[in-house]
C-alpha atoms as a PDB file:
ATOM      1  CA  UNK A   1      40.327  36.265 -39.743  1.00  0.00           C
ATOM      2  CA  UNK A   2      39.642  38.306 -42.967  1.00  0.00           C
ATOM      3  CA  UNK A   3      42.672  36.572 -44.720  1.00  0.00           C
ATOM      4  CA  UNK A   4      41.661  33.500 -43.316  1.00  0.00           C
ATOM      5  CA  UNK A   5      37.988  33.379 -45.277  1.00  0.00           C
ATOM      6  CA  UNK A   6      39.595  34.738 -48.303  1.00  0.00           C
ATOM      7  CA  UNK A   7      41.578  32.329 -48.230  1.00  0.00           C
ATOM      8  CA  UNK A   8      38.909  29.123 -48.018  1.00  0.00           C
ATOM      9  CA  UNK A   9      37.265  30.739 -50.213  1.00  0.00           C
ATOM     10  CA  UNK A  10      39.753  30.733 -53.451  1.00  0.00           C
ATOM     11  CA  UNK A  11      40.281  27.116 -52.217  1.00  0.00           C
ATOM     12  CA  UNK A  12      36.946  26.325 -52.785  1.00  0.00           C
ATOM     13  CA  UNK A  13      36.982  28.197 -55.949  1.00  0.00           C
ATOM     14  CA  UNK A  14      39.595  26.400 -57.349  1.00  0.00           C
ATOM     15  CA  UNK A  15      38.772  22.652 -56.016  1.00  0.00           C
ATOM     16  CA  UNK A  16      35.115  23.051 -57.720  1.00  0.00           C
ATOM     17  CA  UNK A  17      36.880  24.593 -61.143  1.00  0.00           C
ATOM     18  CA  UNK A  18      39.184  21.943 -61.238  1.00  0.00           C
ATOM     19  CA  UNK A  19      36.892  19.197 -60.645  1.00  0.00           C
ATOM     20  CA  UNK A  20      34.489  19.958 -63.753  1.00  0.00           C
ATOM     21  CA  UNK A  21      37.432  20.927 -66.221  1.00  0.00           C
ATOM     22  CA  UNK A  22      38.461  17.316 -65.511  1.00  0.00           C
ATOM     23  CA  UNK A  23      35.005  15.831 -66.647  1.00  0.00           C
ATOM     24  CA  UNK A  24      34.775  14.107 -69.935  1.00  0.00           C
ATOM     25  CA  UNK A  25      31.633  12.980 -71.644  1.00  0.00           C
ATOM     26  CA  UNK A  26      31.812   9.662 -73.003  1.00  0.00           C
ATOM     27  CA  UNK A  27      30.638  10.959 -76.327  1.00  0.00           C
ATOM     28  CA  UNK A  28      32.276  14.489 -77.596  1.00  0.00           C
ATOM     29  CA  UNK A  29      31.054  16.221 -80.518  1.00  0.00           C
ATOM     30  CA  UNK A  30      33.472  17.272 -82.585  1.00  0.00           C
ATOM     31  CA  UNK A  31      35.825  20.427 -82.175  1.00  0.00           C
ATOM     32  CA  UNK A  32      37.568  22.792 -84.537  1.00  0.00           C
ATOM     33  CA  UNK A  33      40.091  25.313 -82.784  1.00  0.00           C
ATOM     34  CA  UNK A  34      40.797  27.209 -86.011  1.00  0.00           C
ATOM     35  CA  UNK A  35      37.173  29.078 -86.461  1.00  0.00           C
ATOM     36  CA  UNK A  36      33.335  28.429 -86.458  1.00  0.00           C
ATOM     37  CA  UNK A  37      32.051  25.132 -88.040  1.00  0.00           C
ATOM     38  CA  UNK A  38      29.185  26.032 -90.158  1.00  0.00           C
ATOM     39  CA  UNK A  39      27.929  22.605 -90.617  1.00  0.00           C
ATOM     40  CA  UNK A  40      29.174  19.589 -88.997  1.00  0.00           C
ATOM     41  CA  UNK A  41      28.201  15.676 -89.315  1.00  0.00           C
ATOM     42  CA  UNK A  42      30.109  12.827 -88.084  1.00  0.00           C
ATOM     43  CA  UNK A  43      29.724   8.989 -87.215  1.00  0.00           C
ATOM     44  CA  UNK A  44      32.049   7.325 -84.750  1.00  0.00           C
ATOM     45  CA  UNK A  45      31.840   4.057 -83.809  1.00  0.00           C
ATOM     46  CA  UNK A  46      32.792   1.407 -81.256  1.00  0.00           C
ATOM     47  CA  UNK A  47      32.400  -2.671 -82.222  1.00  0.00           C
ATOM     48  CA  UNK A  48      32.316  -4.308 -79.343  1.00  0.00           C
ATOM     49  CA  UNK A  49      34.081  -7.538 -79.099  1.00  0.00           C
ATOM     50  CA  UNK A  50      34.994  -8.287 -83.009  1.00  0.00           C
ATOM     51  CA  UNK A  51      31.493  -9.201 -83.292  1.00  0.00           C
ATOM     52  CA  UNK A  52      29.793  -8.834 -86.956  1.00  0.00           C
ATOM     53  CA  UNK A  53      27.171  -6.612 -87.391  1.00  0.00           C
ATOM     54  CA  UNK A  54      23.994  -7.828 -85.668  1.00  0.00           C
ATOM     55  CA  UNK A  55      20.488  -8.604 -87.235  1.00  0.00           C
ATOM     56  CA  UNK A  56      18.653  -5.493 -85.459  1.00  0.00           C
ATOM     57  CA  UNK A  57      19.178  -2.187 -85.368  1.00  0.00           C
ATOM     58  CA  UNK A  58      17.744   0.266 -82.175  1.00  0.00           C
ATOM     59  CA  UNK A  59      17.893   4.158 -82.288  1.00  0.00           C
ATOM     60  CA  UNK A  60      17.938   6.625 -79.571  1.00  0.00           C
ATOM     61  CA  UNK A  61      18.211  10.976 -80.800  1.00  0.00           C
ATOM     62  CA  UNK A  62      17.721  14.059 -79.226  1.00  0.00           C
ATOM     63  CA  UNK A  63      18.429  17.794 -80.199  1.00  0.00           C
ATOM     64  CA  UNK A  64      18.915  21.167 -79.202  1.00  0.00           C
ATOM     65  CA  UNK A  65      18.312  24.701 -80.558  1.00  0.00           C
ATOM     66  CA  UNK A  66      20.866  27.497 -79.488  1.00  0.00           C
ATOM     67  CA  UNK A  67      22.294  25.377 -76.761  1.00  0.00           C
ATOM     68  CA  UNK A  68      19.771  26.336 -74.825  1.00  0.00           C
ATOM     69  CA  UNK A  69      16.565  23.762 -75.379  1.00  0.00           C
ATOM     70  CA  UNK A  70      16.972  20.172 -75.612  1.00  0.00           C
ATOM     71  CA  UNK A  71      14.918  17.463 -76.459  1.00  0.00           C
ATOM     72  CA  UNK A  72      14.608  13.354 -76.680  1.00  0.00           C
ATOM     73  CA  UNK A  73      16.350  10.485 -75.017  1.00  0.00           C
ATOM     74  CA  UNK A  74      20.050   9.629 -76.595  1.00  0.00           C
ATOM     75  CA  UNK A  75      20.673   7.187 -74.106  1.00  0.00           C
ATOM     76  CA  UNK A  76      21.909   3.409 -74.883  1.00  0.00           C
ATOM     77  CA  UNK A  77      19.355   1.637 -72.968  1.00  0.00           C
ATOM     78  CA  UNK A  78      16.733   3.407 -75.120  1.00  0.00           C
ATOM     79  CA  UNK A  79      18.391   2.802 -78.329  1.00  0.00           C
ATOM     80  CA  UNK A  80      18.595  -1.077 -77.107  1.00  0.00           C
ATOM     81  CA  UNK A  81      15.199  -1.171 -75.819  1.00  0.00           C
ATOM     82  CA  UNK A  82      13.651   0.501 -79.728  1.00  0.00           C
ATOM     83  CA  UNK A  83      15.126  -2.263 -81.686  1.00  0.00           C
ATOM     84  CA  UNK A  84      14.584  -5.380 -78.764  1.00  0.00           C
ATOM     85  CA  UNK A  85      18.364  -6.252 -78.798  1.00  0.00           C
ATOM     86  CA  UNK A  86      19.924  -8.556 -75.724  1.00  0.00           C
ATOM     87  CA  UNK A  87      23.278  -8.456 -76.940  1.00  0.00           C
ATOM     88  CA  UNK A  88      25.472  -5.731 -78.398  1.00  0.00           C
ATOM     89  CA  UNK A  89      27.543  -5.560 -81.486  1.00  0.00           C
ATOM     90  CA  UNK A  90      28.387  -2.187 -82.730  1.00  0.00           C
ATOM     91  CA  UNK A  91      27.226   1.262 -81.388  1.00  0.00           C
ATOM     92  CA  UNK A  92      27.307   4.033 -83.682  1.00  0.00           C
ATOM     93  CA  UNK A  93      27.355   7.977 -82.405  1.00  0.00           C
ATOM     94  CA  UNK A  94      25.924  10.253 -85.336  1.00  0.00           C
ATOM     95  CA  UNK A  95      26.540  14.223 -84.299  1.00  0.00           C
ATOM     96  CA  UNK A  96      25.288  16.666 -86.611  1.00  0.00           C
ATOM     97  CA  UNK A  97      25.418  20.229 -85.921  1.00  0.00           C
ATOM     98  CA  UNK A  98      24.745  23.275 -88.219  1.00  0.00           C
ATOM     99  CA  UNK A  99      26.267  26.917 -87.369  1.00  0.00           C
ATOM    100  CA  UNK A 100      25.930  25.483 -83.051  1.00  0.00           C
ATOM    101  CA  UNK A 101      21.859  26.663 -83.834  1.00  0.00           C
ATOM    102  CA  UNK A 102      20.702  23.004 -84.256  1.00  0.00           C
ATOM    103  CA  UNK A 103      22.722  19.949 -82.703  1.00  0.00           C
ATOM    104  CA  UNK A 104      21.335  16.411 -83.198  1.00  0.00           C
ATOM    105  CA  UNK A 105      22.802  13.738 -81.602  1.00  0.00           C
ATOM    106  CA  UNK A 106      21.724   9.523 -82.806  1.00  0.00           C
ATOM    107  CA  UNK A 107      23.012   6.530 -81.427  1.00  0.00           C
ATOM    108  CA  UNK A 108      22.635   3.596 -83.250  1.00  0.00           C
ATOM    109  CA  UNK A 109      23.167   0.511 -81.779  1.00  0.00           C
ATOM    110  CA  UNK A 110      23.119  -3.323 -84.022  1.00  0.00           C
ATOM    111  CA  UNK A 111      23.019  -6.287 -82.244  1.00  0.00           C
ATOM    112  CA  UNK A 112      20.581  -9.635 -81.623  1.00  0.00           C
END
């Protein structure tokens, strides 16, 4: 019976390690394997649908100190509902990070 719970037990283990080392997020910050990135900033983008750039502009940040507070709202819908758009054009993610102690994270999203 003791090999029994031992068993179910690493099988649980493993199921609930596997699922989150198979999550992605749709945005990832950027990554170097060779060291410790002192300061960081990138923009990535996505254009949705060959449009052109749109007439208004909506922003959504939030940021964190040591990984361990965070603060704001980076979410699309708030980003589209700051600059009134109905229809999307671009989205832009802006990631800036300096030495992991402050993280900021924009999305800036263009549309009509």
């Amino acid at each position: 019976m003791r090999k029994f719970l031992l068993f179910s037990i690493l099988i649980c283990i493993s199921t609930i390690s596997i699922g989150c080392s198979s999550f992605t997020a749709p945005m990832m910050p950027p990554h170097n394997p060779g060291g410790v990135n002192i300061f960081t900033g990138t923009i990535n983008s996505e254009v949705t649908g060959g449009m052109p750039i749109g007439s208004k502009t909506g922003i959504s940040k939030s940021f964190g100190i040591l990984g361990l507070v965070a603060l704001g709202d980076s979410s699309l819908n708030t980003a589209i509902a700051s600059g009134g758009l109905e229809s999307i054009n671009t989205i832009d993610y802006d990631y800036l990070s300096i030495l992991g102690v402050y993280s900021q994270v924009e999305i800036i999203v263009t549309g009509d």
